[in-house]
Structure formats: C-alpha cells, structure tokens
N, C-alpha and C. Protein backbone atom coordinates (compact mmCIF):
# COMPACT_ATOMS: atom_id res chain seq x y z
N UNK A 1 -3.88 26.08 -21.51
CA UNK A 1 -3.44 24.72 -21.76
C UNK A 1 -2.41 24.27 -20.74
N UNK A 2 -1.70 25.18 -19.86
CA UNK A 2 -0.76 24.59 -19.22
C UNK A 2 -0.98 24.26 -17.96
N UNK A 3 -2.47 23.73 -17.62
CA UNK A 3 -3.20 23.40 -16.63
C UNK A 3 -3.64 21.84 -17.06
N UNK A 4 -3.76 21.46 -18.23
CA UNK A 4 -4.47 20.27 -18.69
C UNK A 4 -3.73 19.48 -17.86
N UNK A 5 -4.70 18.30 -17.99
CA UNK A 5 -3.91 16.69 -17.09
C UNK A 5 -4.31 15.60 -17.85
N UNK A 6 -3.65 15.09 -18.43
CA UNK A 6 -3.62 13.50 -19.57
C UNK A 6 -3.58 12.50 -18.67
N UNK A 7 -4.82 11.45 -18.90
CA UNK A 7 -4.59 10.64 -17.76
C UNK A 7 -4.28 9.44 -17.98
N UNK A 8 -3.37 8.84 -17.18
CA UNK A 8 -2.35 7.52 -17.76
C UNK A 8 -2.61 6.54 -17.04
N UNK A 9 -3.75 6.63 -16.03
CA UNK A 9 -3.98 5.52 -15.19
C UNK A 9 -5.14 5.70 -14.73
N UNK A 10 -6.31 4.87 -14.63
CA UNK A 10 -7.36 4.68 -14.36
C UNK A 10 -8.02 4.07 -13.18
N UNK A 11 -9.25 3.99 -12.59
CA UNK A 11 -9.02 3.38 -11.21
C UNK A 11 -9.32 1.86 -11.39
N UNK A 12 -9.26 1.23 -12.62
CA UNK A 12 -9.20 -0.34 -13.03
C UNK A 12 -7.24 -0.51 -13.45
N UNK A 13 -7.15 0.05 -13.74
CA UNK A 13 -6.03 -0.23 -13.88
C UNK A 13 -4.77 -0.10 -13.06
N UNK A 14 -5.18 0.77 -12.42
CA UNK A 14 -4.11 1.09 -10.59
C UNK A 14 -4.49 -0.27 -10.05
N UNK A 15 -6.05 -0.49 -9.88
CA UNK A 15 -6.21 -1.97 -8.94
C UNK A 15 -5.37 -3.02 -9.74
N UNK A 16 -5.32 -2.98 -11.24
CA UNK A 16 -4.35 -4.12 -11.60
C UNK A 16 -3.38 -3.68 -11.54
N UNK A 17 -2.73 -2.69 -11.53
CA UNK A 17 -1.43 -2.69 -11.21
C UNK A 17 -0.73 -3.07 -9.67
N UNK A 18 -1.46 -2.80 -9.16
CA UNK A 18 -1.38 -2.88 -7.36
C UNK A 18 -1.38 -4.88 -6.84
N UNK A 19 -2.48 -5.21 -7.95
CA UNK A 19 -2.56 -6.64 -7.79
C UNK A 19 -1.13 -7.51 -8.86
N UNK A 20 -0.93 -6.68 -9.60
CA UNK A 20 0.09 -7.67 -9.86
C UNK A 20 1.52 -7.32 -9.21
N UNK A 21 1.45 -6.20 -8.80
CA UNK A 21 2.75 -5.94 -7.69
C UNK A 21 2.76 -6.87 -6.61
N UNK A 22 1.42 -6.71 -5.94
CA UNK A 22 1.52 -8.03 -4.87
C UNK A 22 1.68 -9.44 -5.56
N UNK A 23 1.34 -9.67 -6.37
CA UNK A 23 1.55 -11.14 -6.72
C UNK A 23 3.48 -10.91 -6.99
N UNK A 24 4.05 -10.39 -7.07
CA UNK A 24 5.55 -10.00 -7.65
C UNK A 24 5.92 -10.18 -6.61
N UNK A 25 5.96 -9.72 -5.78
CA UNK A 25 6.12 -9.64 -4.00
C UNK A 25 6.26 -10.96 -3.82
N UNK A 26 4.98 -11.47 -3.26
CA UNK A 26 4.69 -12.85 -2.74
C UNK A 26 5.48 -13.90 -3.48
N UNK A 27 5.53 -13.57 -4.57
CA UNK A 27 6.40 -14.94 -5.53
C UNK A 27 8.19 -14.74 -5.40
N UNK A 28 8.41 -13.02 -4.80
CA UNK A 28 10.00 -13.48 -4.19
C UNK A 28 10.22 -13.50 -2.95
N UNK A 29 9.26 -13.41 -2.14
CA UNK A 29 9.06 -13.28 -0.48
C UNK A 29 7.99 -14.76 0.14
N UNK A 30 7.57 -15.58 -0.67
CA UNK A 30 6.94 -16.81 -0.72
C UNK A 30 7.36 -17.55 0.67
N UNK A 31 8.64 -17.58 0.69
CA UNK A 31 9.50 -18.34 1.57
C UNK A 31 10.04 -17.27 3.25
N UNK A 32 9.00 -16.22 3.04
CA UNK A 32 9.41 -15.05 4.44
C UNK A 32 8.20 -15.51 5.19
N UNK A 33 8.32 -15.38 6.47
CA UNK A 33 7.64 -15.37 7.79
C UNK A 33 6.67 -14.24 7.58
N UNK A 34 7.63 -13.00 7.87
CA UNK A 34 7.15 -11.91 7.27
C UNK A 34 8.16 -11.21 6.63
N UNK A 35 7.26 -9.92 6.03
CA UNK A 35 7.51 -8.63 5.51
C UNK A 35 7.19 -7.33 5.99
N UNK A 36 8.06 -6.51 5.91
CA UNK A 36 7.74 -5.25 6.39
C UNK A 36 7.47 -4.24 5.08
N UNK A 37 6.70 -3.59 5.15
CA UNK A 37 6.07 -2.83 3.93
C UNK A 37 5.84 -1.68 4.55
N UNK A 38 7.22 -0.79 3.85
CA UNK A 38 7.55 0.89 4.26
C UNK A 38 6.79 1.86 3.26
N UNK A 39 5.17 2.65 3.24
CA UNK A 39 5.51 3.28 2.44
C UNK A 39 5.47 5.07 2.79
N UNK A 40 6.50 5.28 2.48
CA UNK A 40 6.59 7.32 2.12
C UNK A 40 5.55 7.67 2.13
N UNK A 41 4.86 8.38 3.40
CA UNK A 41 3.82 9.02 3.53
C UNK A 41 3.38 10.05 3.05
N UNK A 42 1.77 10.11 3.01
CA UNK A 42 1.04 10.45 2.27
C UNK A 42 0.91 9.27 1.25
N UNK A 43 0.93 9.67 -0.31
CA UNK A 43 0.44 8.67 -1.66
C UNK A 43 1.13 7.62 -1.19
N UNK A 44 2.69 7.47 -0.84
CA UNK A 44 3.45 6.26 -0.85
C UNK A 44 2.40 5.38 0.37
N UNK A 45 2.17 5.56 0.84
CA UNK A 45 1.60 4.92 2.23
C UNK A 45 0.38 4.23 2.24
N UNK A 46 -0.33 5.26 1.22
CA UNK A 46 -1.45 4.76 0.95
C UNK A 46 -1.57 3.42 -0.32
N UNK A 47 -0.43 3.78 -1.08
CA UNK A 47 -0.23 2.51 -1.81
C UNK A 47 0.70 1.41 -1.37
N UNK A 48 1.19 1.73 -0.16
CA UNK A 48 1.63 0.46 0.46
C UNK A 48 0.21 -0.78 1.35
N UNK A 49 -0.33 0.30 1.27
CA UNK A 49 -1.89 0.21 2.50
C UNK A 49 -2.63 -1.24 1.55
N UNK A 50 -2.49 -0.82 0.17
CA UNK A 50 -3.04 -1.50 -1.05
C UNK A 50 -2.71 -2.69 -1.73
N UNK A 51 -1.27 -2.46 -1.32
CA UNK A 51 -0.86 -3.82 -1.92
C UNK A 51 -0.07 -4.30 -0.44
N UNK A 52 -0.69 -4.03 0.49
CA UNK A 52 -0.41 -5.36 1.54
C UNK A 52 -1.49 -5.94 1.79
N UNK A 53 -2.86 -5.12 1.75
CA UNK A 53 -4.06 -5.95 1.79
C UNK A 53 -4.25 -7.00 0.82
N UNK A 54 -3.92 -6.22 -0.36
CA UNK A 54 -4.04 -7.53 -1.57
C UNK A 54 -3.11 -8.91 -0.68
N UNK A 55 -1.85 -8.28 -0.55
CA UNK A 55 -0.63 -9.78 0.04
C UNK A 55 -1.14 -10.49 0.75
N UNK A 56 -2.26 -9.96 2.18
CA UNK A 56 -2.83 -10.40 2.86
C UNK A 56 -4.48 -11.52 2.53
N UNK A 57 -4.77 -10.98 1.37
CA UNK A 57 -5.39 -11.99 0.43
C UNK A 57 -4.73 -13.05 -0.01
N UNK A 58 -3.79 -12.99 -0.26
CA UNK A 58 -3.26 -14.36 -1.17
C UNK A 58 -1.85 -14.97 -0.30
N UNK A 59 -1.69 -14.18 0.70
CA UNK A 59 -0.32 -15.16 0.47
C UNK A 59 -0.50 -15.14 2.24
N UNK A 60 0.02 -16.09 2.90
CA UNK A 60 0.04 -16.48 4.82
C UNK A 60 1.19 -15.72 5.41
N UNK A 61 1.93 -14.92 4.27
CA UNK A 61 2.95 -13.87 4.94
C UNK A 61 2.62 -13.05 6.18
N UNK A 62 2.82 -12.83 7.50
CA UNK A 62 2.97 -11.64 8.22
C UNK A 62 3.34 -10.25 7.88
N UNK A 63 2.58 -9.52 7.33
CA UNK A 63 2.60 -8.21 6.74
C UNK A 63 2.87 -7.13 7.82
N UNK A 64 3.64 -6.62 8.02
CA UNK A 64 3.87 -5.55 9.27
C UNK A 64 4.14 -4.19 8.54
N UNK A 65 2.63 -3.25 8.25
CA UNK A 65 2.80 -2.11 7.54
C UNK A 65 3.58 -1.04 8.22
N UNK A 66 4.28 -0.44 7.70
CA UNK A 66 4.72 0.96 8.52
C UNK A 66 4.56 2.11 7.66
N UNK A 67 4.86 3.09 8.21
CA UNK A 67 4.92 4.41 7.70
C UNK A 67 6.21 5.45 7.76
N UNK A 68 6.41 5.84 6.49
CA UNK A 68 7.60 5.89 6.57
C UNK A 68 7.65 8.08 6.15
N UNK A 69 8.32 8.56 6.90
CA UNK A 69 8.22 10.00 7.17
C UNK A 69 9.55 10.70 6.48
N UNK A 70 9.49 11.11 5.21
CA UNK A 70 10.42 12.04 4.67
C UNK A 70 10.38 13.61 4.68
N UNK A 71 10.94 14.21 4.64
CA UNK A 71 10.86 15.58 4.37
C UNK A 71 11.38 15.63 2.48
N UNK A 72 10.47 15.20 1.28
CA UNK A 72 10.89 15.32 0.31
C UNK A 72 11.45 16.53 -0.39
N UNK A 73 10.97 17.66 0.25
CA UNK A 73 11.84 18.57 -0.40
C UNK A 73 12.99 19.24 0.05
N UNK A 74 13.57 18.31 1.44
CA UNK A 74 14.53 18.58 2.08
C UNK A 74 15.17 17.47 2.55
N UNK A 75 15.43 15.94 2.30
CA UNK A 75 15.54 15.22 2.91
C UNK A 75 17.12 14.92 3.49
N UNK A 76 18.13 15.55 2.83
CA UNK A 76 19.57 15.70 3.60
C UNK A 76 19.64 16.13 4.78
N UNK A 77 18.87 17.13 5.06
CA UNK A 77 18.85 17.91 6.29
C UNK A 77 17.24 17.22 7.36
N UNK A 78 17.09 16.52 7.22
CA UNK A 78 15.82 16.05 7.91
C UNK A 78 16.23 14.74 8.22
N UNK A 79 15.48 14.62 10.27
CA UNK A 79 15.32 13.20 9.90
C UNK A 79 14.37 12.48 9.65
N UNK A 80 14.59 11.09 9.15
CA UNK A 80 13.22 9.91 9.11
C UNK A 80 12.94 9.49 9.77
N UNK A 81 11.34 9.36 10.02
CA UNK A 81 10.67 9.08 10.96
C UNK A 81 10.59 7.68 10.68
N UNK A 82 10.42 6.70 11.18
CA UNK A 82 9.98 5.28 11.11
C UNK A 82 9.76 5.04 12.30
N UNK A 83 8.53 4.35 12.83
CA UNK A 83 8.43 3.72 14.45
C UNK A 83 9.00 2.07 14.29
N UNK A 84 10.17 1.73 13.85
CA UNK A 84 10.87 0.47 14.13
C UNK A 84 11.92 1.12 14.16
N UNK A 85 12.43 -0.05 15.21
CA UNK A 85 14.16 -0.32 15.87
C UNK A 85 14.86 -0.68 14.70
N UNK A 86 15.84 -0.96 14.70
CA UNK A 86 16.73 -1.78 14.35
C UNK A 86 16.57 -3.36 14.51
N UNK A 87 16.11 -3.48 16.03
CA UNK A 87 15.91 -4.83 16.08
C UNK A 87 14.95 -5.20 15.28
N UNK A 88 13.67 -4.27 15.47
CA UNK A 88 12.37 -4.74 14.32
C UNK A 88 12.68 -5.39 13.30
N UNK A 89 13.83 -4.74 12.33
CA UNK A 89 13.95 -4.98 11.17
C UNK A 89 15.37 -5.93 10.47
N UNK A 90 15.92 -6.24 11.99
CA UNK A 90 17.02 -7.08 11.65
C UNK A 90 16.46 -8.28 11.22
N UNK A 91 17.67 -9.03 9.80
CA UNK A 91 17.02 -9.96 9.10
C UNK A 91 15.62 -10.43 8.64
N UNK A 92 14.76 -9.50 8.13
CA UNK A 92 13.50 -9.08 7.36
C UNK A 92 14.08 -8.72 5.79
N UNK A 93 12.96 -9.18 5.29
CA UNK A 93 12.73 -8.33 4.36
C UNK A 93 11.93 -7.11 3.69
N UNK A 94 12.57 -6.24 3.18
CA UNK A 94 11.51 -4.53 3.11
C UNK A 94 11.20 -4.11 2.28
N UNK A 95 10.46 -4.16 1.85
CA UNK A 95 9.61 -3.61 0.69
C UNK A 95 9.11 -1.87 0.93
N UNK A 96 9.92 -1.00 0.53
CA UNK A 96 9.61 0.48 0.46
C UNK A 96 8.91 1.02 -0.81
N UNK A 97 8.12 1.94 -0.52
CA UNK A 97 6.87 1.96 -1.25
C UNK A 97 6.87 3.66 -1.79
N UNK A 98 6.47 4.08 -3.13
CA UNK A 98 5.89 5.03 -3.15
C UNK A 98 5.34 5.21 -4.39
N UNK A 99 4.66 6.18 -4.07
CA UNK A 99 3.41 6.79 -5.17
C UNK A 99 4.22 6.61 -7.23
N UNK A 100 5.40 7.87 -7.02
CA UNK A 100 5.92 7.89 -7.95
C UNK A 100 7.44 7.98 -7.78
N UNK A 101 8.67 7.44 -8.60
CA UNK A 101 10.18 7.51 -8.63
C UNK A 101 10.13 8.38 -9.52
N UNK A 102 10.83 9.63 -9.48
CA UNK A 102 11.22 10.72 -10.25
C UNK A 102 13.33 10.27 -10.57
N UNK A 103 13.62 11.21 -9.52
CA UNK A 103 14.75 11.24 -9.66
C UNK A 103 15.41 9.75 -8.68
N UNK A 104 14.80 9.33 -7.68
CA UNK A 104 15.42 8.79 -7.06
C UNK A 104 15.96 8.81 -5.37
N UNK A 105 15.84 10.22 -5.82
CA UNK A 105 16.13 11.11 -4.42
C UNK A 105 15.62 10.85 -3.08
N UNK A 106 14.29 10.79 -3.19
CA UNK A 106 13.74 10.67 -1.79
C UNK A 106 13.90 8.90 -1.46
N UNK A 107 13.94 8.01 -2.49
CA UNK A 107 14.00 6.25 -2.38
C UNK A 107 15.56 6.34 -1.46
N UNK A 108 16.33 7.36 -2.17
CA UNK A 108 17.81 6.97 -1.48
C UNK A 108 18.08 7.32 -0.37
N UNK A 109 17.29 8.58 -0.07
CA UNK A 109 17.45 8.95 1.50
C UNK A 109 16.36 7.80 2.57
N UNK A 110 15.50 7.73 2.23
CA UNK A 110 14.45 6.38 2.53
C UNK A 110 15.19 5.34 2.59
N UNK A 111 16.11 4.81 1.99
CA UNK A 111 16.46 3.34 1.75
C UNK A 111 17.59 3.32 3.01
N UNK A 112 18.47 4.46 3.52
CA UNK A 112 19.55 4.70 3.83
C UNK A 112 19.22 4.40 5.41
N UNK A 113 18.21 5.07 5.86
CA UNK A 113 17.54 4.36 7.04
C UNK A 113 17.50 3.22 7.35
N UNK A 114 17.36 2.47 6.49
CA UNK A 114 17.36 0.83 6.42
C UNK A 114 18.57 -0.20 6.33
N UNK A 115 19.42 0.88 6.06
CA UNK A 115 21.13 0.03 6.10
C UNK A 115 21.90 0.17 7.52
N UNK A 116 21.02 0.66 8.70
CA UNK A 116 21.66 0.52 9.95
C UNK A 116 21.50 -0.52 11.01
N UNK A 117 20.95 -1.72 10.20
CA UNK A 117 20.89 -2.98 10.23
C UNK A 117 21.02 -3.85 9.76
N UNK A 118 21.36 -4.83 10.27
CA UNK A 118 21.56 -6.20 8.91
C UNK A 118 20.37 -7.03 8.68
N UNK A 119 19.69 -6.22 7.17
CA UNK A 119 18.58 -7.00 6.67
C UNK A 119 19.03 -7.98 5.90
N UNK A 120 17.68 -8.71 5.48
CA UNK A 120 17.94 -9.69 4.76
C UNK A 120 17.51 -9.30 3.31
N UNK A 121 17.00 -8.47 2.96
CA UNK A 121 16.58 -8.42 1.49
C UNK A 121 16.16 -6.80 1.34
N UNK A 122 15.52 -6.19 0.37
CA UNK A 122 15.66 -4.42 0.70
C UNK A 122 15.08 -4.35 -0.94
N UNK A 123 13.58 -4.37 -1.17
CA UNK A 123 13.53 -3.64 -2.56
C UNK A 123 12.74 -2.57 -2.66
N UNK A 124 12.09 -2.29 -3.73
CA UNK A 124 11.42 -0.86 -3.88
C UNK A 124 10.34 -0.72 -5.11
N UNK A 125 9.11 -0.47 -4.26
CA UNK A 125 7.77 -0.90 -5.11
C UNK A 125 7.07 0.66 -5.36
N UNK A 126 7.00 0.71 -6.92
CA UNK A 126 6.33 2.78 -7.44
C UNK A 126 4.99 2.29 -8.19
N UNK A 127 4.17 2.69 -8.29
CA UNK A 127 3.25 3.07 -9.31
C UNK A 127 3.53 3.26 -10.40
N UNK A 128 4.24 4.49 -10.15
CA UNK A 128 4.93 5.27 -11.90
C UNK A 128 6.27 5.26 -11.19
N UNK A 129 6.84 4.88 -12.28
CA UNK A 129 8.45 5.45 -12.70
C UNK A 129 8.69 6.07 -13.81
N UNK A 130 9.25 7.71 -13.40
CA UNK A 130 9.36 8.06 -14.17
C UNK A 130 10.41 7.84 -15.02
N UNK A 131 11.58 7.55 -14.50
CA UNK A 131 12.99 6.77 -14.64
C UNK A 131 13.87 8.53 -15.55
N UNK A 132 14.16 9.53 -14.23
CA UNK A 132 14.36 10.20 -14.53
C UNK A 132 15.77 10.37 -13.54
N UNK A 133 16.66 9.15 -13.34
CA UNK A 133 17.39 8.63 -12.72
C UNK A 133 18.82 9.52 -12.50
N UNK A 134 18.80 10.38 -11.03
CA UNK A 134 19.86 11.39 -10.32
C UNK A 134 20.92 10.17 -9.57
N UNK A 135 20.14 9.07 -8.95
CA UNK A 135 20.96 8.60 -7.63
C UNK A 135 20.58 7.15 -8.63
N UNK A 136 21.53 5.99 -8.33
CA UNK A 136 21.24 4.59 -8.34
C UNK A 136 20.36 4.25 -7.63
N UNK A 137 18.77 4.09 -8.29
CA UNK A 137 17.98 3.67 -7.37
C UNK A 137 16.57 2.96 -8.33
N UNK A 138 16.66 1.55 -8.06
CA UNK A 138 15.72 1.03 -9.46
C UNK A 138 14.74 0.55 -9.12
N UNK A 139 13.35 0.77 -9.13
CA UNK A 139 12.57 -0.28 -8.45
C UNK A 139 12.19 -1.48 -9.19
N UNK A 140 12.17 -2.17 -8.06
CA UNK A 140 11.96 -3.88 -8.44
C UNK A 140 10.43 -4.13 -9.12
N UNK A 141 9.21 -3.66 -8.39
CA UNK A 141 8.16 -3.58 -8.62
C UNK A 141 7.53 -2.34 -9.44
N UNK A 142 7.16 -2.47 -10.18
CA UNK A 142 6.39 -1.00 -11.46
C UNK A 142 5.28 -1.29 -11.75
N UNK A 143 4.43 -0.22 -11.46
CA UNK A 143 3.45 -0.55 -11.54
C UNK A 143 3.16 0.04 -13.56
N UNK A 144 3.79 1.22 -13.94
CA UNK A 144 4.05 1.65 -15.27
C UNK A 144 5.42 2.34 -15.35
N UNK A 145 5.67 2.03 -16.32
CA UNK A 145 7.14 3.22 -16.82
C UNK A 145 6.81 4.09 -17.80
N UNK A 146 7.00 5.58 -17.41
CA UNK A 146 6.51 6.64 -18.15
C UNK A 146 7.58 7.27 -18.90
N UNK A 147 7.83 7.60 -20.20
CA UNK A 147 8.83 8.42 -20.32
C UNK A 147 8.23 9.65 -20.17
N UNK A 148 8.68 11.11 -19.44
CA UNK A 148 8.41 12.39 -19.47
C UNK A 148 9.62 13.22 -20.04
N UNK A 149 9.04 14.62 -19.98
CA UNK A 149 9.98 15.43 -19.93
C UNK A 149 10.27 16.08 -18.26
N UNK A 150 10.95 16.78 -18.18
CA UNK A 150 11.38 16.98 -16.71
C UNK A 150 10.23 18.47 -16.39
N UNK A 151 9.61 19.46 -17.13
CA UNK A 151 8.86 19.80 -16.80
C UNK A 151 7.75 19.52 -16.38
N UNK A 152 7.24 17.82 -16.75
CA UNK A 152 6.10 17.29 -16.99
C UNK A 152 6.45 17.12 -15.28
N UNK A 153 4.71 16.27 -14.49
CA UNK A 153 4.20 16.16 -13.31
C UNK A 153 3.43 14.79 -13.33
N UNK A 154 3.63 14.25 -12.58
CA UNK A 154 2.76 13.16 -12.64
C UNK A 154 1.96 13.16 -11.17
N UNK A 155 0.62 13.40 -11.38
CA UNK A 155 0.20 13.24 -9.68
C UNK A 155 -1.17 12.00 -9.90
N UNK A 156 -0.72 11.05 -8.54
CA UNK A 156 -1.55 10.09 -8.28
C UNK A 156 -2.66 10.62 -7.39
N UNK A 157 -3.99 10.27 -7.37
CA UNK A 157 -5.29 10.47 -6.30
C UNK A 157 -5.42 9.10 -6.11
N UNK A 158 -5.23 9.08 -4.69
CA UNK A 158 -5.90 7.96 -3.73
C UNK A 158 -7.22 8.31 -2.94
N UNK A 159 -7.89 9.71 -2.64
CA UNK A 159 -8.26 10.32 -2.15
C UNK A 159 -9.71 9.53 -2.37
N UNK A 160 -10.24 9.18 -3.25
CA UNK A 160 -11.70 8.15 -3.19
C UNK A 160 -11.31 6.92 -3.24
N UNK A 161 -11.99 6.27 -2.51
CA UNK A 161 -11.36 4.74 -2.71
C UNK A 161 -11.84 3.86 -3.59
N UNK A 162 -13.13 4.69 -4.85
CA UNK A 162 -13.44 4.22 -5.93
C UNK A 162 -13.05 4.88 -7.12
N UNK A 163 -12.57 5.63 -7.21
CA UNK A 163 -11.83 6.33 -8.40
C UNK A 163 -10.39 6.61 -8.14
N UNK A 164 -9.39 5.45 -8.13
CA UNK A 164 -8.07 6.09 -8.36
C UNK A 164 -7.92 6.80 -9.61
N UNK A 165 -6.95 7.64 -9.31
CA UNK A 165 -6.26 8.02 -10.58
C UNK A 165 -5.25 8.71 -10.78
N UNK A 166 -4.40 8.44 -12.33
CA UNK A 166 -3.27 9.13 -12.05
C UNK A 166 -2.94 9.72 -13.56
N UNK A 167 -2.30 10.97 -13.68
CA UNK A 167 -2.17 12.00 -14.65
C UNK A 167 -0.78 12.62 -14.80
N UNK A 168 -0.63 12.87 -15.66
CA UNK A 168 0.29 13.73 -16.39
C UNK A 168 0.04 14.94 -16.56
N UNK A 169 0.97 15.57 -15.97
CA UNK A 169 0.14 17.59 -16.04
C UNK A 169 1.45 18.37 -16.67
C-alpha cells in the first residue's frame, strides 16, 4: 500500500486549471506590453509552456517565456541559471511558475534572482499548493490547494500531452 497514488487531478481538469490561471494573469497584466513567464525547470517549465500559450490565445500581451534553473535540493549553495540580464527584466512584470509549492523553498531562492532589479510587479503561479509554508511565499495563481501530511508526495506528469496528471502518493 505504500506505493498507491490517489489522483487529484485529471488531464481535463489541469487544462482548466491552466486556463483559468491564464485568464487570472491577463486580467492583472491586461494593461502590460509584456510579460515574462519564469518557469522552474523541468514540471515548472513545462507548465509555464501552458499557460503562456493559452495567454497567447486570448490576450495581445508579448509573452517572453524563460527557463528558470534551480538546484532544488540544494539551492543556497547553487547558482540560478536564467538567460536574462537585468536589463531584460527591468520594469516588467514576472510571473514565476511551478509544478507544485511545498514549503516555499525553492519559490524563495527563485524569486531572489529577480530582486537584482527594479521590476515592476513579481508574482507566483503552482498547480498544487501544498501550503506547507517554511519561508513567506504565497502564490497568487492556484491552480488547487491540497491539504497533506508532510510524508505525503504530490507528483505532476506532463510527459503526454494528452493525459496530464497529477497524484498524491
């Protein structure tokens, strides 16, 4: 039994979740040129990939995806990769992206990259939150809020691009 996986998200319901994140977006970024849309590679990246295409459906924003490079199980001692300047991202707004918020941890070392410029706006878009909250770090966009226990796992598959899905293990 301590292999089972309960599944809390479906691949109809990730696409609505993904679509109403972008509509969340666009309705506080309406008034931006563009946006830059960071997400934490691997899952984060790939669900940034998702809901900028959607943005790019509905809204005349300039979407400038990036990819954003943590070392999550080390990220004090590592650096982040991002291929933008400073200048890139002076006075923008950033939308940082990932799969799932656990503790917080990796959003804060991620976000911290982004304060060596003067942006204009700075939020933070999850799938799942687990809201298992170490560091001040809240995202604006949710795609679900899960309560767990701290043994529990939550892993997302992006891996077919017709069956998302995401579980509780």
């Amino acid at each position: 039994m301590a292999d089972s996986k309960t599944p809390i998200l479906s691949h109809q319901k990730i696409v609505q979740k993904i679509n109403r994140m972008a509509y969340q977006i666009y309705e506080d970024n309406y008034d931006q040129k563009e946006i830059i849309i960071a997400g934490i590679a691997n899952n984060g990246f790939v669900l940034a990939q998702l809901i900028s295409k959607k943005l790019k459906e509905i809204s005349q924003i300039s979407i400038n995806l990036v990819e954003l490079k943590i070392n999550k199980k080390n990220p004090i001692n590592s650096e982040v990769e991002l291929n933008l300047t400073d200048n890139d991202i002076k006075n923008k707004s950033i939308i940082l992206v990932d799969d799932v918020q656990n503790s917080g941890r990796t959003m804060i070392y991620g976000l911290q990259h982004f304060l060596k410029a003067p942006i204009k706006k700075l939020s933070i878009a999850v799938l799942v939150d687990r809201s298992h909250k170490r560091f001040p770090v809240q995202a604006d966009y949710v795609g679900i809020s899960l309560a767990t226990t701290l043994k529990e796992h939550v892993e997302v598959n992006f891996d077919d691009a017709n069956n998302y899905s995401a579980y509780l293990c």
